[in-house]
N, C-alpha and C. Protein backbone atom coordinates (compact mmCIF):
# COMPACT_ATOMS: atom_id res chain seq x y z
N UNK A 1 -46.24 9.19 -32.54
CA UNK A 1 -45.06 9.84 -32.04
C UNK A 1 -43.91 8.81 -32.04
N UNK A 2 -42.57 9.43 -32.58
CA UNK A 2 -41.94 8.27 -32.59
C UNK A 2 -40.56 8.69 -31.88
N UNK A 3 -39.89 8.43 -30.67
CA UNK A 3 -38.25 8.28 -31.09
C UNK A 3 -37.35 8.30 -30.98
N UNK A 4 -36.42 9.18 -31.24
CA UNK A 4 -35.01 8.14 -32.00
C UNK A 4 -34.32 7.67 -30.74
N UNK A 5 -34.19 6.43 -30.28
CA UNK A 5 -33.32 5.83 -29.34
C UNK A 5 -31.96 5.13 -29.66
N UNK A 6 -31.26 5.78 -30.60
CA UNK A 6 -30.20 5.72 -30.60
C UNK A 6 -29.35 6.07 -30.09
N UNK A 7 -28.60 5.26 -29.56
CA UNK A 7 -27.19 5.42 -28.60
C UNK A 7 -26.27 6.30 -28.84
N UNK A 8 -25.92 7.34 -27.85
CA UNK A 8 -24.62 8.16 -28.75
C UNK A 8 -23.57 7.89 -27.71
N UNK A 9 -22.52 7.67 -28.33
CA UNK A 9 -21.33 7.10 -27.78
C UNK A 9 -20.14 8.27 -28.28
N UNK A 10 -19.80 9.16 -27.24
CA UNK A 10 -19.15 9.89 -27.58
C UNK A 10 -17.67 9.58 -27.23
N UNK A 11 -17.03 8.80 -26.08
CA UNK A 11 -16.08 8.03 -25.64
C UNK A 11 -16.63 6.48 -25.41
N UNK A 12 -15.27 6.09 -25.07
CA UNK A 12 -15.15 4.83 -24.25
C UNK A 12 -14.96 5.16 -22.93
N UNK A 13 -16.25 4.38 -22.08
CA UNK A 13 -16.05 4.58 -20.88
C UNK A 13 -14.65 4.05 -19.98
N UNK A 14 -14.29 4.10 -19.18
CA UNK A 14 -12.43 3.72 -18.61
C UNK A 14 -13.00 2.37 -17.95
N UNK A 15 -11.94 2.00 -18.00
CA UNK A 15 -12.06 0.45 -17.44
C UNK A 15 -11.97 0.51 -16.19
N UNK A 16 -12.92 -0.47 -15.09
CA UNK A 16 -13.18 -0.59 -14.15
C UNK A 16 -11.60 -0.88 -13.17
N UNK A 17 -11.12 0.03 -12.29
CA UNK A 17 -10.87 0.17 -11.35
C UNK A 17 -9.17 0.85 -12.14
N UNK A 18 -9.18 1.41 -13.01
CA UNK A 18 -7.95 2.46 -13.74
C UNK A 18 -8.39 3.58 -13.31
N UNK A 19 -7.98 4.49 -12.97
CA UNK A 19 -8.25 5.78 -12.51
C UNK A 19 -8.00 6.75 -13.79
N UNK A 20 -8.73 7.79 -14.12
CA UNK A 20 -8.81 8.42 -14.98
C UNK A 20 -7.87 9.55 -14.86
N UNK A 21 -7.28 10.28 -13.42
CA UNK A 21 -6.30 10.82 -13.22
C UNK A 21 -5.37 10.48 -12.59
N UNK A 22 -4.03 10.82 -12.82
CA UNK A 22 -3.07 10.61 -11.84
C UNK A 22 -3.11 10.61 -10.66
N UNK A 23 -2.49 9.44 -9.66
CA UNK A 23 -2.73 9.41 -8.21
C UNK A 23 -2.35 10.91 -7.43
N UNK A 24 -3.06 11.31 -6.44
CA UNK A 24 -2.58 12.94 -6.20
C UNK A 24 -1.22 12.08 -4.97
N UNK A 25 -1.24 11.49 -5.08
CA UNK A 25 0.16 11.32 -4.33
C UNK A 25 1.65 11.07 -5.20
N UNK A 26 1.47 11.22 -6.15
CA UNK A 26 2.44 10.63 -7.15
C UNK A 26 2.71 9.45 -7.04
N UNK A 27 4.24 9.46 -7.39
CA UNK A 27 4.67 8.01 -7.63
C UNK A 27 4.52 7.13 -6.54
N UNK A 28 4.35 6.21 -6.06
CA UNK A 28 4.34 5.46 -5.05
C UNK A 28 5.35 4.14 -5.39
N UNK A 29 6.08 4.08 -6.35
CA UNK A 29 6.87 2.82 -6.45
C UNK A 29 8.14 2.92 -4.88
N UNK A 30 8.69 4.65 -5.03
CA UNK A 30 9.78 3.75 -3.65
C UNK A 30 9.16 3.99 -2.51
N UNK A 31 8.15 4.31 -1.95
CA UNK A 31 7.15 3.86 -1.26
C UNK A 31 7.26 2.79 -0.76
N UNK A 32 6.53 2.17 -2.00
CA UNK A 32 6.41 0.31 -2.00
C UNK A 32 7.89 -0.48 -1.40
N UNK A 33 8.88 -0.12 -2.28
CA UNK A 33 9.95 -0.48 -2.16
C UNK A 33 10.26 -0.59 -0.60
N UNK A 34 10.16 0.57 -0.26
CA UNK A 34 10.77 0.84 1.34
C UNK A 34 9.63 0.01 1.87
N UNK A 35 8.77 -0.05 1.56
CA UNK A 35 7.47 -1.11 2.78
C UNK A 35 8.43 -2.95 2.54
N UNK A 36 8.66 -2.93 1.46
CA UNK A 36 9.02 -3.97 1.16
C UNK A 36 10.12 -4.55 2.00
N UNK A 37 11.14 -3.20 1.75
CA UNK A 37 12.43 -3.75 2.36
C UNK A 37 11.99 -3.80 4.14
N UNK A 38 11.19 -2.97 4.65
CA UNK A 38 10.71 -3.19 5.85
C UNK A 38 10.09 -4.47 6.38
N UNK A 39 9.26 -5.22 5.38
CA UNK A 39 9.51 -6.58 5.76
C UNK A 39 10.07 -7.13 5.31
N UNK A 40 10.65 -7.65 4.45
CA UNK A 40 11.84 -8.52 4.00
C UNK A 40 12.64 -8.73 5.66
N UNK A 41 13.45 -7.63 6.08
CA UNK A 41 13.79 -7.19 7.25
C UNK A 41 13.23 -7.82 8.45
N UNK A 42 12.04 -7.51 8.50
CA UNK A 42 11.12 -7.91 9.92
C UNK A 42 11.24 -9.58 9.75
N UNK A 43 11.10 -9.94 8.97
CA UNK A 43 10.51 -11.58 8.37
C UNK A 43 12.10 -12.24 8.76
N UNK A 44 13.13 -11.11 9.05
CA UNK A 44 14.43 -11.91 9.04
C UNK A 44 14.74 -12.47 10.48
N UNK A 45 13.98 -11.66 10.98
CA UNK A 45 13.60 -11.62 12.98
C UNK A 45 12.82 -12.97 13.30
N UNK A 46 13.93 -14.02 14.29
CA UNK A 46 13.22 -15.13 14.37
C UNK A 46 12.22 -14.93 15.45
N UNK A 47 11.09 -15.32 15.35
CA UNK A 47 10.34 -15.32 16.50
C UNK A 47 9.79 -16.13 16.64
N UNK A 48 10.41 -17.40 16.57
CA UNK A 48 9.31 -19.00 16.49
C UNK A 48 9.59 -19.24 17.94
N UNK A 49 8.55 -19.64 18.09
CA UNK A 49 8.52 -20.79 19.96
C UNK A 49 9.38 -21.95 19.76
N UNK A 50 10.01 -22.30 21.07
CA UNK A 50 10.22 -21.52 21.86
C UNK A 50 11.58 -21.02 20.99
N UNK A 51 12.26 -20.34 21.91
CA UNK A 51 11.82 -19.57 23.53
C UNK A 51 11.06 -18.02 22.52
N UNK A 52 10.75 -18.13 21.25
CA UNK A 52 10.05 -16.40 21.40
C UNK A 52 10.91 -15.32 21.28
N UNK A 53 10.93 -14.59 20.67
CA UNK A 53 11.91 -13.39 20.00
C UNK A 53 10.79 -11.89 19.77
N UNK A 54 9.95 -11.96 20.06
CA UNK A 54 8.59 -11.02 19.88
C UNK A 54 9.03 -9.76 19.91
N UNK A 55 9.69 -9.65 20.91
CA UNK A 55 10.50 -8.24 21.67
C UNK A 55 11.48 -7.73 20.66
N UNK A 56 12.20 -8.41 19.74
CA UNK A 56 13.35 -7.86 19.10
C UNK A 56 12.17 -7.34 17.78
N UNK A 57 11.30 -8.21 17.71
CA UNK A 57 10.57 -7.81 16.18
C UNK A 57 9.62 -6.40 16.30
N UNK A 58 9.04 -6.43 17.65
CA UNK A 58 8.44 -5.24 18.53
C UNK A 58 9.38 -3.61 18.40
N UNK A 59 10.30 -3.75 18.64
CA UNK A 59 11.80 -2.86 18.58
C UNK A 59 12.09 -2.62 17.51
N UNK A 60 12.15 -3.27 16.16
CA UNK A 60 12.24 -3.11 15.12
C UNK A 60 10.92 -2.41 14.63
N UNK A 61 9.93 -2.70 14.71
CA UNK A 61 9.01 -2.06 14.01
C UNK A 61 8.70 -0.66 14.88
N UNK A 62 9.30 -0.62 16.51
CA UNK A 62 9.00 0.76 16.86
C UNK A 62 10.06 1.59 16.60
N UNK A 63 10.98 1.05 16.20
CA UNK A 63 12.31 2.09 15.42
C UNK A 63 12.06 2.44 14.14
N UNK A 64 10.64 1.96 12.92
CA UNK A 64 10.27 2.28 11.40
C UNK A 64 9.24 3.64 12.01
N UNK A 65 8.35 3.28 13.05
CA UNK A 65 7.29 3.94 13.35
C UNK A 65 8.43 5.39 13.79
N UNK A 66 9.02 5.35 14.73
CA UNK A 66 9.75 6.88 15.34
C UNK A 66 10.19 7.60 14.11
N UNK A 67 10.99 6.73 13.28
CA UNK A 67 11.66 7.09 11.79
C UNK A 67 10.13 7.76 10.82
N UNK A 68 9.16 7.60 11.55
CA UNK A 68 8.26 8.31 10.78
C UNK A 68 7.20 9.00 11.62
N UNK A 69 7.84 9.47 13.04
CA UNK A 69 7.30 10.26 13.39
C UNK A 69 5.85 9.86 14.23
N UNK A 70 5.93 8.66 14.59
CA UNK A 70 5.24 7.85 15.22
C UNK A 70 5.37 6.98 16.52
N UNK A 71 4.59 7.19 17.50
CA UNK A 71 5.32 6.98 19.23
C UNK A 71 4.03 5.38 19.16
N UNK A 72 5.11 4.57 19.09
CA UNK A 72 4.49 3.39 19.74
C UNK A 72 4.81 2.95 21.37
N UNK A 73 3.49 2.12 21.32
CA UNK A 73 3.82 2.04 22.54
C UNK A 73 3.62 0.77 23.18
């Protein structure tokens, strides 16, 4: 009895970690953008010791969170 173990290769499998469909969220570039400019922003907030600035950087990020519908606390 013999057989045939030949390989059938009907595609190329996709390369490891490319997604084969479009993200269901779409575009995400101004997304990114806006995360970006959100820290760029934050990073501009001194908060080195002393005396400590924590509170202004705190305020800033709970004014991104409300702007999206989010109650920090």
């Amino acid at each position: 009895m013999t057989r045939n173990l030949n390989a059938q290769v009907a595609q190329k499998p996709p390369a490891l970690g490319i997604p084969q469909a479009p993200p269901l969220v779409g575009d995400t570039v101004a997304l990114a953008l806006e995360a970006q400019n959100w820290l760029v922003e934050l990073l501009k907030i001194n908060t080195t010791n002393p005396p400590g600035n924590e509170q202004a950087a705190a305020k800033y990020i709970a004014g991104i969170l409300a702007k999206e519908g989010i109650t920090a606390d």
